[in-house]
Protein backbone atom coordinates (compact mmCIF):
# COMPACT_ATOMS: atom_id res chain seq x y z
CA UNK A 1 -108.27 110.59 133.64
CA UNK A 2 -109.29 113.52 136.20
CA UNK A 3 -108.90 116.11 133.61
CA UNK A 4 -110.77 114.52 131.05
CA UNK A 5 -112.98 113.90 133.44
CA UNK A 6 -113.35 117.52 134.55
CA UNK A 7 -113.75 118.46 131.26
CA UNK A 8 -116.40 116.29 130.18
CA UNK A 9 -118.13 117.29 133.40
CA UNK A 10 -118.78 120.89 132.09
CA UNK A 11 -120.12 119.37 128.55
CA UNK A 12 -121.85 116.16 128.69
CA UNK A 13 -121.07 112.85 129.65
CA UNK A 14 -119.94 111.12 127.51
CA UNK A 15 -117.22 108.50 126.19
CA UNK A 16 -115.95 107.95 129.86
CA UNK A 17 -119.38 106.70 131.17
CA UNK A 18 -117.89 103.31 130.96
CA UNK A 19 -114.43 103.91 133.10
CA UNK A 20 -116.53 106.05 135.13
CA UNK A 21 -119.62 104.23 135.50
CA UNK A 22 -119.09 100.79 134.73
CA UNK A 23 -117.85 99.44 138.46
CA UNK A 24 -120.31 96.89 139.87
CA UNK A 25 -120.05 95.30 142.94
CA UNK A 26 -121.83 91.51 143.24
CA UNK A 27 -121.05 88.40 141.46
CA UNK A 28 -123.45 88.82 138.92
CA UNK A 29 -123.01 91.97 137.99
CA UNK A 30 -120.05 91.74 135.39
CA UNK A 31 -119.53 93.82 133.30
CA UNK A 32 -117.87 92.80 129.50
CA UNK A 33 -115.09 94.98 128.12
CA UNK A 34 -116.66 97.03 125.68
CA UNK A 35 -120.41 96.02 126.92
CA UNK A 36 -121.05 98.41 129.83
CA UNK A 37 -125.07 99.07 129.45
CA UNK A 38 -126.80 102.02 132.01
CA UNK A 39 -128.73 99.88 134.47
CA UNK A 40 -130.47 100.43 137.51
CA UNK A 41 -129.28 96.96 139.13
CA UNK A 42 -128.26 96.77 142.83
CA UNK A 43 -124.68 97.19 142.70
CA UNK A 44 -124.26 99.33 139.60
CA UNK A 45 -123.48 103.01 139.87
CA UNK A 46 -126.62 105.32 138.82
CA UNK A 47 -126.46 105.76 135.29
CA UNK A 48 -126.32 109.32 134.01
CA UNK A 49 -129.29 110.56 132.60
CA UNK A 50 -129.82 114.21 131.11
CA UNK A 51 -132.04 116.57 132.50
CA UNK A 52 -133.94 119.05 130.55
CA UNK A 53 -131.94 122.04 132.74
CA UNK A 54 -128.77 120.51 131.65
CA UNK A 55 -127.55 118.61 134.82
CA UNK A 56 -127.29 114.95 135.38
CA UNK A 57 -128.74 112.56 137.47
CA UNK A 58 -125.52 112.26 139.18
CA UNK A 59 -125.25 116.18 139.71
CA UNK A 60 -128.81 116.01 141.95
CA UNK A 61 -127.66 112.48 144.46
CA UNK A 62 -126.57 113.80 147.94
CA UNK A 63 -123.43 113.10 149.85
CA UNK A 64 -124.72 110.53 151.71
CA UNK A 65 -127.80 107.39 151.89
CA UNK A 66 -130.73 108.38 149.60
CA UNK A 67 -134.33 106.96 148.67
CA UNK A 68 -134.49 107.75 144.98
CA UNK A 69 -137.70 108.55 142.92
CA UNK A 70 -137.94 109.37 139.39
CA UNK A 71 -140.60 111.81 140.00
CA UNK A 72 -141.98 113.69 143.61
CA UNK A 73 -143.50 110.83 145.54
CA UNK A 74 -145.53 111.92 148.10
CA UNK A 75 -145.72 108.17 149.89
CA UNK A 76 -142.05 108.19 150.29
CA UNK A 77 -142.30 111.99 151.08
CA UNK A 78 -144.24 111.23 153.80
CA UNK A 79 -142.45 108.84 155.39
CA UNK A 80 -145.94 106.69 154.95
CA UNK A 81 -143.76 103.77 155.38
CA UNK A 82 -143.44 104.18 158.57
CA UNK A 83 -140.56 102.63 158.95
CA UNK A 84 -138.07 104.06 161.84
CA UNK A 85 -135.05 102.79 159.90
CA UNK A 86 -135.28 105.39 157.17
CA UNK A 87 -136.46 108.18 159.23
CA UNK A 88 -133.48 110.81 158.06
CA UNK A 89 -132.80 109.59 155.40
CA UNK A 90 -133.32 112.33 152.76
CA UNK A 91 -135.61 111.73 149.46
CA UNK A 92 -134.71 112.79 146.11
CA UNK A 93 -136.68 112.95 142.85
CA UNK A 94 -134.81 113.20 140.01
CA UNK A 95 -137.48 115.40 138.21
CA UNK A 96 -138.43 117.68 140.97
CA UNK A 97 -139.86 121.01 140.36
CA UNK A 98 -138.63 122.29 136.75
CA UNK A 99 -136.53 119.78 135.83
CA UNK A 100 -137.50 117.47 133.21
CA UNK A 101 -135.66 114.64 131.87
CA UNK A 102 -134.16 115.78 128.82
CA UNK A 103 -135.70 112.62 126.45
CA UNK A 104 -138.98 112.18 128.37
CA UNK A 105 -139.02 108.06 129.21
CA UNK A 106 -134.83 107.72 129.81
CA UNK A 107 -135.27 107.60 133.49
CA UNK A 108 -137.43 104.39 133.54
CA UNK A 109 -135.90 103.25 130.21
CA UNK A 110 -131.99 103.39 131.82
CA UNK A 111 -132.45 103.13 135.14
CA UNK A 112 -135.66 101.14 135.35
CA UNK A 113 -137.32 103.52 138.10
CA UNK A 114 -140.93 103.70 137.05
CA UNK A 115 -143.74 105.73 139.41
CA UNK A 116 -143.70 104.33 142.93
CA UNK A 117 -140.15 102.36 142.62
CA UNK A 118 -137.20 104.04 144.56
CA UNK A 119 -133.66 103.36 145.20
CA UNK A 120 -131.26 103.23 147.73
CA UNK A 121 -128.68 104.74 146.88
CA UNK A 122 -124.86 105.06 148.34
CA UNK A 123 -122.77 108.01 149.20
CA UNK A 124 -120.58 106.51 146.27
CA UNK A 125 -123.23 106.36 144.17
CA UNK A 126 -123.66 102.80 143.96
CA UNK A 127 -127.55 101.23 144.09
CA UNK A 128 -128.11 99.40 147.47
CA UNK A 129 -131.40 98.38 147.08
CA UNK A 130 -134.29 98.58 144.98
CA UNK A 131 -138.45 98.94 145.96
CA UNK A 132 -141.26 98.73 143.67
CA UNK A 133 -144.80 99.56 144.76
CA UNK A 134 -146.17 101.35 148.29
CA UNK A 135 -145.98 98.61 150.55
CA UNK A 136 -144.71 97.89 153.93
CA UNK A 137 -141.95 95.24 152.05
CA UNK A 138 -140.86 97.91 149.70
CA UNK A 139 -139.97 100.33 152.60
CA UNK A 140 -138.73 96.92 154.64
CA UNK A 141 -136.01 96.24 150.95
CA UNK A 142 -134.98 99.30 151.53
CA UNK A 143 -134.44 99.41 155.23
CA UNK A 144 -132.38 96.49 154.78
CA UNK A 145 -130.43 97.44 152.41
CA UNK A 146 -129.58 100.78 154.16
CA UNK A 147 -128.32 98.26 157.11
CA UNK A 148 -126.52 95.64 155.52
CA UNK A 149 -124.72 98.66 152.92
CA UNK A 150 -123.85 100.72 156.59
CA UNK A 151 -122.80 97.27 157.76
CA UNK A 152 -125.59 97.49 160.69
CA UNK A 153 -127.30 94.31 159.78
């Protein structure tokens, strides 16, 4: 499974999405045989989505706890929030600078992050926690989510 794998890495993803990709966590999050769908659900892995320079979203998530944007958002940029909880945790867009979804519209179509929506997303991958809008309760879903998936709250 590694090598093929590997080897779809340096092509595209492809008919492994589903092995790969298709591990949810949460009791209603299962997932048929044979019916794994990209979704941008807490407790589903980030789907892949082509970019227009050839990587993936899952080639531009960090290491570690991310906020997630589709596009540069300068309110979660900014820290605007201001919410102490978050402060360090990095933000990534997933079109930033020159790169460009691939099929403009399969960021919000697969994953379901539209302008001003983020993520929290997992070292592993997985979705913690999802925010829609600039408001004090988005940045407070997300701040909770980053404690209960660290297991500090």
């Amino acid at each position: 499974m590694i090598a093929i794998s590997t080897d779809n890495s340096r092509r595209t993803y492809g008919i492994d999405d589903e092995l790969l990709l298709g591990v949810a966590y949460g009791a209603g999050d299962v997932v048929p045989v044979g019916g794994h769908r990209a979704s941008g659900a807490v407790g589903r892995r980030v789907p892949h989505v082509a970019l227009a320079d050839g990587a993936s979203t899952l080639d531009v998530l960090p290491r570690d706890f991310a906020i997630v944007t589709a596009q540069p958002d300068p309110w979660w940029l900014s820290r605007g929030h201001g919410d102490v909880a978050l402060d360090g945790v990095p933000v990534i867009a997933l079109t930033e600078d020159i790169r460009g979804e691939a099929v403009p519209g399969s960021i919000a179509r697969l994953i379901g992050l539209a302008d001003g929506h983020a993520l929290l997303v997992r070292p592993d991958g997985h979705i913690a926690a999802r925010a829609s809008g600039h408001s004090s309760d988005a940045a407070r879903a997300i701040s909770d989510g980053l404690r209960r998936a660290s297991g500090r709250g």
